[in-house]
C-alpha atoms as a PDB file:
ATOM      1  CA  UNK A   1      23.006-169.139 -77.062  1.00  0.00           C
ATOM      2  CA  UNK A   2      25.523-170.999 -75.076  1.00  0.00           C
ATOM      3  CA  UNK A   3      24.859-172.760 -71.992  1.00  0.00           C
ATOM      4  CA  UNK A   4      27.348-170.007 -69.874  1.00  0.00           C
ATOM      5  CA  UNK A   5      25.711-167.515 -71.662  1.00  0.00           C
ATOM      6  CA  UNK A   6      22.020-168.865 -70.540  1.00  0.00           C
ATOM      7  CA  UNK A   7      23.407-169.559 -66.775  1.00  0.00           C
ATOM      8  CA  UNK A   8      23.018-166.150 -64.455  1.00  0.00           C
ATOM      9  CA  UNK A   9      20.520-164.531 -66.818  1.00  0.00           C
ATOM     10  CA  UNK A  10      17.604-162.431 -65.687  1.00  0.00           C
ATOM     11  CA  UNK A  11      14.702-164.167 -65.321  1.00  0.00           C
ATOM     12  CA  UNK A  12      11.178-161.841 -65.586  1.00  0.00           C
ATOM     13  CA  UNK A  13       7.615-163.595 -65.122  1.00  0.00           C
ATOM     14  CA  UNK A  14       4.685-163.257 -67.050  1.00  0.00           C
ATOM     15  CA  UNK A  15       4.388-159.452 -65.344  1.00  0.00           C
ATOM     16  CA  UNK A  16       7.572-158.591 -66.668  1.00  0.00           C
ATOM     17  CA  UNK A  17       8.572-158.601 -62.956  1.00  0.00           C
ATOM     18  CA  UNK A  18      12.606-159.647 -62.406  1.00  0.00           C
ATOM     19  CA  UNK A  19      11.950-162.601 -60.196  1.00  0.00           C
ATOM     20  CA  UNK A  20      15.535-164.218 -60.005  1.00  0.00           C
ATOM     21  CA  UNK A  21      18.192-165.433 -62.310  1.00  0.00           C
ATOM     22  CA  UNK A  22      19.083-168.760 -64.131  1.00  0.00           C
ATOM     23  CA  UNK A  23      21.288-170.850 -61.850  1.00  0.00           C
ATOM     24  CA  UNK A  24      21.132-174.478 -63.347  1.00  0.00           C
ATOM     25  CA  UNK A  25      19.726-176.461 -65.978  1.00  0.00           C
ATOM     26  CA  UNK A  26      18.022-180.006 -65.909  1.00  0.00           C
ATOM     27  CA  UNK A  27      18.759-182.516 -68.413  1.00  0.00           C
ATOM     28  CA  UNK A  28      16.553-185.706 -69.395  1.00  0.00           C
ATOM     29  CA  UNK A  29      19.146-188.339 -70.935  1.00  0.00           C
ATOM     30  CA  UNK A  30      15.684-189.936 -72.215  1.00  0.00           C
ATOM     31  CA  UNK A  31      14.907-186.952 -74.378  1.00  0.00           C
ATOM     32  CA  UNK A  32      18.265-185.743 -75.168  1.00  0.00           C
ATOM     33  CA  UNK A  33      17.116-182.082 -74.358  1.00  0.00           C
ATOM     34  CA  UNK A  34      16.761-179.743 -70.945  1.00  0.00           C
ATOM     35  CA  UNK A  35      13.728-179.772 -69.814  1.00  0.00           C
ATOM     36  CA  UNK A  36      13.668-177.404 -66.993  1.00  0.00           C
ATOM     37  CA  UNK A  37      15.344-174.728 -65.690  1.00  0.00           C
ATOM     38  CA  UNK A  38      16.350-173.805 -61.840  1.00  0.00           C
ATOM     39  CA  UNK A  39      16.176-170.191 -60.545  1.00  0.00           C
ATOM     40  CA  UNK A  40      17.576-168.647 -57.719  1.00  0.00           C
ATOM     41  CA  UNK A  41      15.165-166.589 -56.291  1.00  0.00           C
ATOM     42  CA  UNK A  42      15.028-162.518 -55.811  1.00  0.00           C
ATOM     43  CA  UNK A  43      14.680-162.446 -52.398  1.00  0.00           C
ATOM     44  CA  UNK A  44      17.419-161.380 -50.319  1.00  0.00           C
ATOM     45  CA  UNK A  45      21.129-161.121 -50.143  1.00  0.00           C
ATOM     46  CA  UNK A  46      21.723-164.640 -47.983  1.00  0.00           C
ATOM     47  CA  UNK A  47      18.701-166.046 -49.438  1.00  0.00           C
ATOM     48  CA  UNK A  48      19.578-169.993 -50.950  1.00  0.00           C
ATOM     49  CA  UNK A  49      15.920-170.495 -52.022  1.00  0.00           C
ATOM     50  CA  UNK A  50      15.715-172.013 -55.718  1.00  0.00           C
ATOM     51  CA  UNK A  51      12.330-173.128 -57.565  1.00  0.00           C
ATOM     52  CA  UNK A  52      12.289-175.144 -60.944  1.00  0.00           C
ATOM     53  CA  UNK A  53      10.326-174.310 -63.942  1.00  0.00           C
ATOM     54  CA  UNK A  54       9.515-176.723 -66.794  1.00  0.00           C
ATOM     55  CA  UNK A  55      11.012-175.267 -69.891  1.00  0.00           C
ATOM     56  CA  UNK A  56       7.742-175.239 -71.822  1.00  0.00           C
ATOM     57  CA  UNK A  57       6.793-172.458 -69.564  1.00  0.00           C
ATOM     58  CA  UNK A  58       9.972-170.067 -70.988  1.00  0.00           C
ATOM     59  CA  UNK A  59       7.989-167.757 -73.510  1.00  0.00           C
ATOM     60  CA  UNK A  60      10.976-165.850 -74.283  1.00  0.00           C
ATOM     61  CA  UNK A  61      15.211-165.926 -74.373  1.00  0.00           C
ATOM     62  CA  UNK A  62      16.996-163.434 -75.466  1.00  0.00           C
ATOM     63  CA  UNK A  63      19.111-160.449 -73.230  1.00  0.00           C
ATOM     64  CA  UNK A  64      16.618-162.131 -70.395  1.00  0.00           C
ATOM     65  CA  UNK A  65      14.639-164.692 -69.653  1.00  0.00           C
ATOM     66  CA  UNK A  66      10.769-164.251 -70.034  1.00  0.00           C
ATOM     67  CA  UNK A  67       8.253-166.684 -68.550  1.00  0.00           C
ATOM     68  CA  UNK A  68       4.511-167.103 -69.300  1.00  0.00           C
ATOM     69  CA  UNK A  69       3.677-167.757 -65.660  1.00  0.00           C
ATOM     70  CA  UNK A  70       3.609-165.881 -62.358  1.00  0.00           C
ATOM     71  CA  UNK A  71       6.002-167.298 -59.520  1.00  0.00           C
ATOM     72  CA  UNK A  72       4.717-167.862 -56.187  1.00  0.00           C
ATOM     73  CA  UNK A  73       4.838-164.918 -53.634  1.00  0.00           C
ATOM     74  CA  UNK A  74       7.170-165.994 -50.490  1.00  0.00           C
ATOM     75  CA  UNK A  75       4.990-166.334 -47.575  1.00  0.00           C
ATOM     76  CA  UNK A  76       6.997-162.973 -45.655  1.00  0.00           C
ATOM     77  CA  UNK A  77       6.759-160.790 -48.611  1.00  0.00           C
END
C-alpha cells in the first residue's frame, strides 16, 4: 500500500466502531520505519481534534484501518 493510499483511510477500533480517518504518519529517522499514526477524529464537522496511535497497536490494513484498542470517549459525547 502506498503512503496516499494509507492517508484518509477509515480507521475502526477494536469494536469495529469508525472512529476517524488516517491524517498523517510519524517517522523515526532512528528506526528507518513509521512508528505511529495520527487520526483525525469522528467528531464533528469543524472539529480539528487529532490523537496519535503507536503503530504496534494497528491489528489490521487493508480497505480500512483496524485497531486492537478502544479510543477515548470525548468528554461531551
Amino acid at each position: 500500500m502506498r503512503i496516499k493510499e494509507f492517508l484518509g483511510a477509515a480507521v475502526l477500533d477494536k469494536n469495529a466502531v469508525e472512529v476517524g480517518e488516517i491524517n498523517d504518519l510519524e517517522f523515526d529517522p532512528e528506526e528507518g520505519a513509521f512508528d505511529k499514526i495520527v487520526i483525525s477524529l469522528k467528531s464533528g464537522i469543524f472539529s480539528k481534534e487529532t490523537v496519535e496511535v503507536s503503530y504496534e497497536n494497528i491489528a489490521a490494513i487493508g480497505d480500512y484501518v483496524l485497531l486492537d484498542i478502544e479510543l477515548p470517549k470525548k468528554a461531551d459525547d
